[in-house]
PDB file of N, CA and C in Angstrom:
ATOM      1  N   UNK A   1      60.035  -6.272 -16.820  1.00  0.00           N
ATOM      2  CA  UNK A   1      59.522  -7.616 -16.925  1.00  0.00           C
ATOM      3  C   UNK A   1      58.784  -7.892 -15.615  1.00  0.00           C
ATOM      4  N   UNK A   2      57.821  -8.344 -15.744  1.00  0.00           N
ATOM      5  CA  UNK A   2      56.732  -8.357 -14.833  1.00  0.00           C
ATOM      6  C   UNK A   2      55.869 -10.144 -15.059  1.00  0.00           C
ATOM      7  N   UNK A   3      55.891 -10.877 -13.402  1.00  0.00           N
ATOM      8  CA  UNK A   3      55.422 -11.966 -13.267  1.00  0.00           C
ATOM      9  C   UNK A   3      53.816 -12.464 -14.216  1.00  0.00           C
ATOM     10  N   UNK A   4      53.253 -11.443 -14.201  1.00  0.00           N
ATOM     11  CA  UNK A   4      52.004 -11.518 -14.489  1.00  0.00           C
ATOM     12  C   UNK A   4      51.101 -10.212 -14.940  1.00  0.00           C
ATOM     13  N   UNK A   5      50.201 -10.056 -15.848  1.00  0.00           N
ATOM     14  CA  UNK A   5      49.096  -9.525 -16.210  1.00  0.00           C
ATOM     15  C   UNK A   5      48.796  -8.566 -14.798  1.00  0.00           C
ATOM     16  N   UNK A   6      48.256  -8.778 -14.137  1.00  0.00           N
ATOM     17  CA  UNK A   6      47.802  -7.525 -13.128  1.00  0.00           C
ATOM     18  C   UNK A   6      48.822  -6.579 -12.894  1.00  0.00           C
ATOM     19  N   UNK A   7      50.306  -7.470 -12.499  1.00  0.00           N
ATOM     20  CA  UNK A   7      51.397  -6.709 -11.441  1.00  0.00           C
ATOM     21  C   UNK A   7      51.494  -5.729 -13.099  1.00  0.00           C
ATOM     22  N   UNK A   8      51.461  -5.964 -14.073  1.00  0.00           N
ATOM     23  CA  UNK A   8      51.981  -5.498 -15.483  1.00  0.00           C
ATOM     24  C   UNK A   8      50.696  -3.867 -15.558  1.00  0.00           C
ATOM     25  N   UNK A   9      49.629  -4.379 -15.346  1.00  0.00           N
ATOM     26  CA  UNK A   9      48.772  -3.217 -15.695  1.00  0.00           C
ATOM     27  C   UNK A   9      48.902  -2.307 -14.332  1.00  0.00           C
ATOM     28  N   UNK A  10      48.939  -2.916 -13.211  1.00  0.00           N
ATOM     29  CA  UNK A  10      48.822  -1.828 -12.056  1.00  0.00           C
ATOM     30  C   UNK A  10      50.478  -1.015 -12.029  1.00  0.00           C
ATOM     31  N   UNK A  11      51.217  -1.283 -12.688  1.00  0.00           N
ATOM     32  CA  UNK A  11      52.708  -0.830 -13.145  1.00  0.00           C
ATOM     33  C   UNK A  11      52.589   0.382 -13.978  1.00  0.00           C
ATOM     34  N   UNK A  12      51.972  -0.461 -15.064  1.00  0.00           N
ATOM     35  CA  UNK A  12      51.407   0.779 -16.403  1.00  0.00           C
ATOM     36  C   UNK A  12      50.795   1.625 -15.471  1.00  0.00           C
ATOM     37  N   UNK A  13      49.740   1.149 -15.284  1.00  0.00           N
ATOM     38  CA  UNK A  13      48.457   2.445 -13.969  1.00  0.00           C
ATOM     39  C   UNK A  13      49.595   3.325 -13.018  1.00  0.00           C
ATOM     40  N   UNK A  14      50.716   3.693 -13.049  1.00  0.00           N
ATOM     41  CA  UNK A  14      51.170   3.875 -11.953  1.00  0.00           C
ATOM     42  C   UNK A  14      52.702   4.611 -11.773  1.00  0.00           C
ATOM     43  N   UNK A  15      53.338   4.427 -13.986  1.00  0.00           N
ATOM     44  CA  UNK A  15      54.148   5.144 -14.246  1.00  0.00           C
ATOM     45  C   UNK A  15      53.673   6.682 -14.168  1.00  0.00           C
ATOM     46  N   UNK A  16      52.611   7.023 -14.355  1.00  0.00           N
ATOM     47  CA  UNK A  16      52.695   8.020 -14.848  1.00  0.00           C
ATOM     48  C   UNK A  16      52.504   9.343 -13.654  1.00  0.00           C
ATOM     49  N   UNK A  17      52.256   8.408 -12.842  1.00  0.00           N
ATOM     50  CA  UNK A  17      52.181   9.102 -11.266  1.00  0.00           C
ATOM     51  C   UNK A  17      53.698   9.300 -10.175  1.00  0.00           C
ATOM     52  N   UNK A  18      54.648   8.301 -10.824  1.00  0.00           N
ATOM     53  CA  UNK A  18      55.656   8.306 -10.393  1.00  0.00           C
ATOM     54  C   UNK A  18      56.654   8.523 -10.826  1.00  0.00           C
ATOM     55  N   UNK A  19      56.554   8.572 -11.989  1.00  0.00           N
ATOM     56  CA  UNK A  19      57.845   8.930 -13.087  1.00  0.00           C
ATOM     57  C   UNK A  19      57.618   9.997 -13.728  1.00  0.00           C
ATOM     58  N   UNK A  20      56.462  10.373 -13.885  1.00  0.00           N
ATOM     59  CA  UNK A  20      55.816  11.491 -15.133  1.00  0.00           C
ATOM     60  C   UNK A  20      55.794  11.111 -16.774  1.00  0.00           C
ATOM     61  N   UNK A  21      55.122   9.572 -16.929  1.00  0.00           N
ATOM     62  CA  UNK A  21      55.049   9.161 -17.980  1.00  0.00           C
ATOM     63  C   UNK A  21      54.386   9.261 -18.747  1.00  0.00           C
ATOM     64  N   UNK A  22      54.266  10.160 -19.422  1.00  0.00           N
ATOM     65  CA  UNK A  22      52.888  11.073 -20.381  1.00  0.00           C
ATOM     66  C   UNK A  22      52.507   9.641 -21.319  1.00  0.00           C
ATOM     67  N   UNK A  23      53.159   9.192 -22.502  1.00  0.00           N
ATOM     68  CA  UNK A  23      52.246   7.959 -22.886  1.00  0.00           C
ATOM     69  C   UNK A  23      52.323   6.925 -22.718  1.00  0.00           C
ATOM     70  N   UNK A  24      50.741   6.374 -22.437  1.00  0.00           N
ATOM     71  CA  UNK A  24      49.834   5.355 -22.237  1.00  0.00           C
ATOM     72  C   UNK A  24      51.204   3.900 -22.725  1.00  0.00           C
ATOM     73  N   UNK A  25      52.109   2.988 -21.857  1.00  0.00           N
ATOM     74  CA  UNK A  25      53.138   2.092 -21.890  1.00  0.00           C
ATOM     75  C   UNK A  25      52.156   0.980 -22.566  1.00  0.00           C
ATOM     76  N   UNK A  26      52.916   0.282 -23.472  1.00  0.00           N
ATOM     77  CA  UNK A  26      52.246  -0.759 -23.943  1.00  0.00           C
ATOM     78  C   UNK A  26      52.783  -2.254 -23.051  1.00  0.00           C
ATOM     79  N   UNK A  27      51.692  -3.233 -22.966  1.00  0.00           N
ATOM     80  CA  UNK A  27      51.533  -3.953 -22.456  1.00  0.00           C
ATOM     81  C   UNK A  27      51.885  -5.419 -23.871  1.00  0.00           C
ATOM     82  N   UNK A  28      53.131  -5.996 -23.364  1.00  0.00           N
ATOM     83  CA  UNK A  28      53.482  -6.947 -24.026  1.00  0.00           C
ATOM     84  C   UNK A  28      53.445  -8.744 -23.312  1.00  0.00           C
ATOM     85  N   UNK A  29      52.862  -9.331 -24.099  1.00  0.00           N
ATOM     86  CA  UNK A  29      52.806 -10.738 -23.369  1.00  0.00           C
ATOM     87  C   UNK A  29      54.103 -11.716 -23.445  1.00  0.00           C
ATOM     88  N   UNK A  30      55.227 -12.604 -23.102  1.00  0.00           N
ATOM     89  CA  UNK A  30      56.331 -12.645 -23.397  1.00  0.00           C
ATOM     90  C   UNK A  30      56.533 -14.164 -22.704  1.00  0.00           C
ATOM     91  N   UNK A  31      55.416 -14.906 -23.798  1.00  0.00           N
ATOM     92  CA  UNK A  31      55.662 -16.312 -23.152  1.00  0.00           C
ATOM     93  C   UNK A  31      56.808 -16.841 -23.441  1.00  0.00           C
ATOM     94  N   UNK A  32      56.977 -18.223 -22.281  1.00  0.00           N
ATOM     95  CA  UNK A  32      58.250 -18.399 -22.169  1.00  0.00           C
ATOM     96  C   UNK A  32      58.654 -19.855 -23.380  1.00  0.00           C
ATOM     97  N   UNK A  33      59.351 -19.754 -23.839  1.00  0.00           N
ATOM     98  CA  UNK A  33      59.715 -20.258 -24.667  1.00  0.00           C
ATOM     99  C   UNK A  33      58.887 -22.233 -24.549  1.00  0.00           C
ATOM    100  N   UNK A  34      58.392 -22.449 -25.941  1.00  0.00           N
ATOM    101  CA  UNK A  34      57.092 -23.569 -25.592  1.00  0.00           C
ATOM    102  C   UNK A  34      56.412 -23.914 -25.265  1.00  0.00           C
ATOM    103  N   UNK A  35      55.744 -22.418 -24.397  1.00  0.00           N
ATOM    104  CA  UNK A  35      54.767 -22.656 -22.820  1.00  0.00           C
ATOM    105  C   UNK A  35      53.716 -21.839 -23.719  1.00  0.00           C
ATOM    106  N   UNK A  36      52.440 -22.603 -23.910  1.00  0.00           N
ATOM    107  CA  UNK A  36      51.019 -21.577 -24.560  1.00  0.00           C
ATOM    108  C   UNK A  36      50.059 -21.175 -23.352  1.00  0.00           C
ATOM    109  N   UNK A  37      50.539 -21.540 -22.039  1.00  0.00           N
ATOM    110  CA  UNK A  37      49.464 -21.431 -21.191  1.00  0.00           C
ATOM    111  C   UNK A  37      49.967 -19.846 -20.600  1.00  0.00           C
ATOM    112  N   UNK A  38      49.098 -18.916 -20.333  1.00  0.00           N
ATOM    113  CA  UNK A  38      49.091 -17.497 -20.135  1.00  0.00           C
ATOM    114  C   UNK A  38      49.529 -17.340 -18.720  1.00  0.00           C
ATOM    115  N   UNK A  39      49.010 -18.863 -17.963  1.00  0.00           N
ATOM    116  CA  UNK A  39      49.616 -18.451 -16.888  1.00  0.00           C
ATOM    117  C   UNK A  39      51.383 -18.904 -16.592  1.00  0.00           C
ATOM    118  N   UNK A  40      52.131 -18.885 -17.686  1.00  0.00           N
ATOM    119  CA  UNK A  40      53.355 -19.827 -17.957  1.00  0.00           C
ATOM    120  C   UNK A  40      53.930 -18.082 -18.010  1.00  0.00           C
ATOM    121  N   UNK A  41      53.415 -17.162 -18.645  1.00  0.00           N
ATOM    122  CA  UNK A  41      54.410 -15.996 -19.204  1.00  0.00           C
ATOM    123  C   UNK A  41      54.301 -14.841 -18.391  1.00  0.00           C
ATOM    124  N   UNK A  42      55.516 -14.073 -18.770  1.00  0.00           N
ATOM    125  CA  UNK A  42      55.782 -12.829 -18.134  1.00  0.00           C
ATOM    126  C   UNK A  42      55.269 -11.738 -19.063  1.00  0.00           C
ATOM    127  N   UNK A  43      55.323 -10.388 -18.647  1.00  0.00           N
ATOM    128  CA  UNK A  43      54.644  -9.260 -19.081  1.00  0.00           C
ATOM    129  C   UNK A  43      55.587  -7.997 -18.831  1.00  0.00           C
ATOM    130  N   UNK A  44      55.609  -7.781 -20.626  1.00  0.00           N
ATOM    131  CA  UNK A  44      56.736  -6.362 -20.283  1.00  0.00           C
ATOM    132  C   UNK A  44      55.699  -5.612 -20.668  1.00  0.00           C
ATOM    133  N   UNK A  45      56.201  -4.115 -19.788  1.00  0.00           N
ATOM    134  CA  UNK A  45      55.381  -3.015 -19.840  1.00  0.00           C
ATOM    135  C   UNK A  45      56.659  -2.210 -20.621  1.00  0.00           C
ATOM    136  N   UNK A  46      56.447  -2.041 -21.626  1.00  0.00           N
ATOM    137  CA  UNK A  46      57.202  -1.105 -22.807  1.00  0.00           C
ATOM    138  C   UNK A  46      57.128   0.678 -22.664  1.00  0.00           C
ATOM    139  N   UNK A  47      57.864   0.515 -21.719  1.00  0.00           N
ATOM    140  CA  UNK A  47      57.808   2.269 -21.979  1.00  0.00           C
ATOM    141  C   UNK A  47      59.135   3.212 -22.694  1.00  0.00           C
ATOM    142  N   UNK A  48      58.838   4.025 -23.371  1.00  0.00           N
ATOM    143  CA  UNK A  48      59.665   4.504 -24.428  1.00  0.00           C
ATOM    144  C   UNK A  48      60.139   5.689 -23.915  1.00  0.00           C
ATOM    145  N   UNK A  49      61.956   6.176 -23.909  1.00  0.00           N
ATOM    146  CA  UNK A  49      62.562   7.217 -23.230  1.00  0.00           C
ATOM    147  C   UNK A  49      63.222   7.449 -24.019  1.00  0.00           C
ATOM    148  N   UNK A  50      63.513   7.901 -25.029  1.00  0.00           N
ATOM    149  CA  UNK A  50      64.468   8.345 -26.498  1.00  0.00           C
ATOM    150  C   UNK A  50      65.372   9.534 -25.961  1.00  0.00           C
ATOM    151  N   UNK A  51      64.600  10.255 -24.845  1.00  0.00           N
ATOM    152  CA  UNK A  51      65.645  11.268 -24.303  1.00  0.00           C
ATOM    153  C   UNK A  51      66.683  11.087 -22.964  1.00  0.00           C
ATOM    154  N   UNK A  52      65.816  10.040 -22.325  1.00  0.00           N
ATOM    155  CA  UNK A  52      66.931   8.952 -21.471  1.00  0.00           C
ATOM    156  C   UNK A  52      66.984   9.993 -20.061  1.00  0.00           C
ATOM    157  N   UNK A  53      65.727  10.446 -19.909  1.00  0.00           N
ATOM    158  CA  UNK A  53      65.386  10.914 -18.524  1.00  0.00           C
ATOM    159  C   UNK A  53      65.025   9.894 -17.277  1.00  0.00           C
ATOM    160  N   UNK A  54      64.482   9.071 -17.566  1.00  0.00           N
ATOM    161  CA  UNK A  54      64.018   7.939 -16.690  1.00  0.00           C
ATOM    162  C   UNK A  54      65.716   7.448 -16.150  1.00  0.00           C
ATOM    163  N   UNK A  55      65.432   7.697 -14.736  1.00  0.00           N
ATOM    164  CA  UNK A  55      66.782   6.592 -14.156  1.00  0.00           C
ATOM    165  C   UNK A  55      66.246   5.433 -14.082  1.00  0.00           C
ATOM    166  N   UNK A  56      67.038   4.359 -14.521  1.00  0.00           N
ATOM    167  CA  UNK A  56      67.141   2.731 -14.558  1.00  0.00           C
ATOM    168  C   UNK A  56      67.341   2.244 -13.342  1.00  0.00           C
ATOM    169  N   UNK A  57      68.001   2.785 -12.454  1.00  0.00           N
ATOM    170  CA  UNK A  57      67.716   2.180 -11.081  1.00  0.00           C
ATOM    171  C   UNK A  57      66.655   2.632 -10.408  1.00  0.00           C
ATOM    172  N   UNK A  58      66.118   3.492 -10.511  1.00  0.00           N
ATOM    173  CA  UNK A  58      64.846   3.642  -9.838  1.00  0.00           C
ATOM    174  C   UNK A  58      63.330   3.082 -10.694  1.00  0.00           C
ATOM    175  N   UNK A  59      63.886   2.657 -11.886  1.00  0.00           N
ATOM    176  CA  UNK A  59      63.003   1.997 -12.647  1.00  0.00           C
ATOM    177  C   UNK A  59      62.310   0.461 -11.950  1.00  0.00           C
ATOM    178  N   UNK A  60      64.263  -0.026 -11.913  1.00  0.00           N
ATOM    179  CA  UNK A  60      64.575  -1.468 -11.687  1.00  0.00           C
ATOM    180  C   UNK A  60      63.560  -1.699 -10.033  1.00  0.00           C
ATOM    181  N   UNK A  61      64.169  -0.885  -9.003  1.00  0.00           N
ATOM    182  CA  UNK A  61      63.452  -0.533  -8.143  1.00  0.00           C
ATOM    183  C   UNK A  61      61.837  -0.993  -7.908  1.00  0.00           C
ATOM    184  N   UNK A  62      61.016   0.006  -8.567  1.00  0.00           N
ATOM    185  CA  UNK A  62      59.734   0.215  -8.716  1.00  0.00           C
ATOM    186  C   UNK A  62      59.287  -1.431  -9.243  1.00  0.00           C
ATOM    187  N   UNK A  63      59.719  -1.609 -10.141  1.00  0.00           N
ATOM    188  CA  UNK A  63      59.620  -3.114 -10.889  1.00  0.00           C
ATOM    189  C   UNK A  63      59.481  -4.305  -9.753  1.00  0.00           C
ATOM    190  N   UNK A  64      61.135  -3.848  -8.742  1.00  0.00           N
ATOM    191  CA  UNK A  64      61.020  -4.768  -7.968  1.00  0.00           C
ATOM    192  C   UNK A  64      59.787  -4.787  -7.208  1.00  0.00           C
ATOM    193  N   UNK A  65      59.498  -4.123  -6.461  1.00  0.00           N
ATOM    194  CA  UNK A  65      58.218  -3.627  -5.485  1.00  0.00           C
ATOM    195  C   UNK A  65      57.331  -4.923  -6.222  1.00  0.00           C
ATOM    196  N   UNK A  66      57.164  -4.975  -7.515  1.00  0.00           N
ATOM    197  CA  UNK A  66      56.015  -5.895  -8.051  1.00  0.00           C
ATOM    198  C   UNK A  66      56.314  -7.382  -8.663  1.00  0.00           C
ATOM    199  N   UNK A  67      57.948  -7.670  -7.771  1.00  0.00           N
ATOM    200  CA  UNK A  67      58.221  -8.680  -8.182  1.00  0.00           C
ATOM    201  C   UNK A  67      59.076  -9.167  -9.385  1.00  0.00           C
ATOM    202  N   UNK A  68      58.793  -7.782 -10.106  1.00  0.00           N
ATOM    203  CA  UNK A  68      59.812  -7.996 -11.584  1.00  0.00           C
ATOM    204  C   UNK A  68      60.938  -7.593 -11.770  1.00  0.00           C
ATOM    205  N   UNK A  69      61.308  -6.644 -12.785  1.00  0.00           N
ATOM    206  CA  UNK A  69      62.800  -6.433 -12.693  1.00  0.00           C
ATOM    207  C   UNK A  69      62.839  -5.442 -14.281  1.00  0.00           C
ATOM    208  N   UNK A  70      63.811  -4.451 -14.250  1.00  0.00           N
ATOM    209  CA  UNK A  70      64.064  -3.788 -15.636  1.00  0.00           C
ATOM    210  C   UNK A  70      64.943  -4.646 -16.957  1.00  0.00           C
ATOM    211  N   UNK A  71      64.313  -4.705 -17.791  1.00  0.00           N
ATOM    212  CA  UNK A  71      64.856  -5.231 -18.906  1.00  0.00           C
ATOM    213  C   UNK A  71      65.375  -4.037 -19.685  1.00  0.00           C
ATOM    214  N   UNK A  72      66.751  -3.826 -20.177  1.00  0.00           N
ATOM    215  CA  UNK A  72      67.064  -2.667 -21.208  1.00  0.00           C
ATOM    216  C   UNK A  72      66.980  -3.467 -22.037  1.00  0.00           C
ATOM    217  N   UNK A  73      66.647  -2.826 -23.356  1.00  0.00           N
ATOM    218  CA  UNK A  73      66.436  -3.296 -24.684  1.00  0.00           C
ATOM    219  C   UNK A  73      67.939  -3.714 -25.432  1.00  0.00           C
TER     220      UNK A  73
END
């Protein structure tokens, strides 16, 4: 979960250099409940680990650096 649109794409731009995230993370918009203004919402970057290689604290970590934080599903 990510404050904003940029910190969200330069995140995406940036798994794949640091984690070894072969596909392209989707970019989700996650306004906050009654708020339509874009600058009101947060931004999850959806990346998918079905084999559960990615450590979560070094996820949470990296996230922080940009202000955000790991959401598990």
């Amino acid at each position: 979960m990510l404050p904003d649109r940029d910190a969200a794409e330069e995140v995406a731009g940036e798994l794949a250099d640091r984690f070894g995230v072969a596909e392209e993370p989707q970019l989700v918009r996650d306004a906050l409940a009654g708020e339509d203004d874009a600058e009101d919402a947060q931004w999850l970057v959806v990346v998918e680990d079905p084999a559960g290689r990615l450590d979560p604290a070094a996820l949470d970590a990296f996230a922080a650096e940009y202000e955000g934080w790991l959401e598990k599903p």
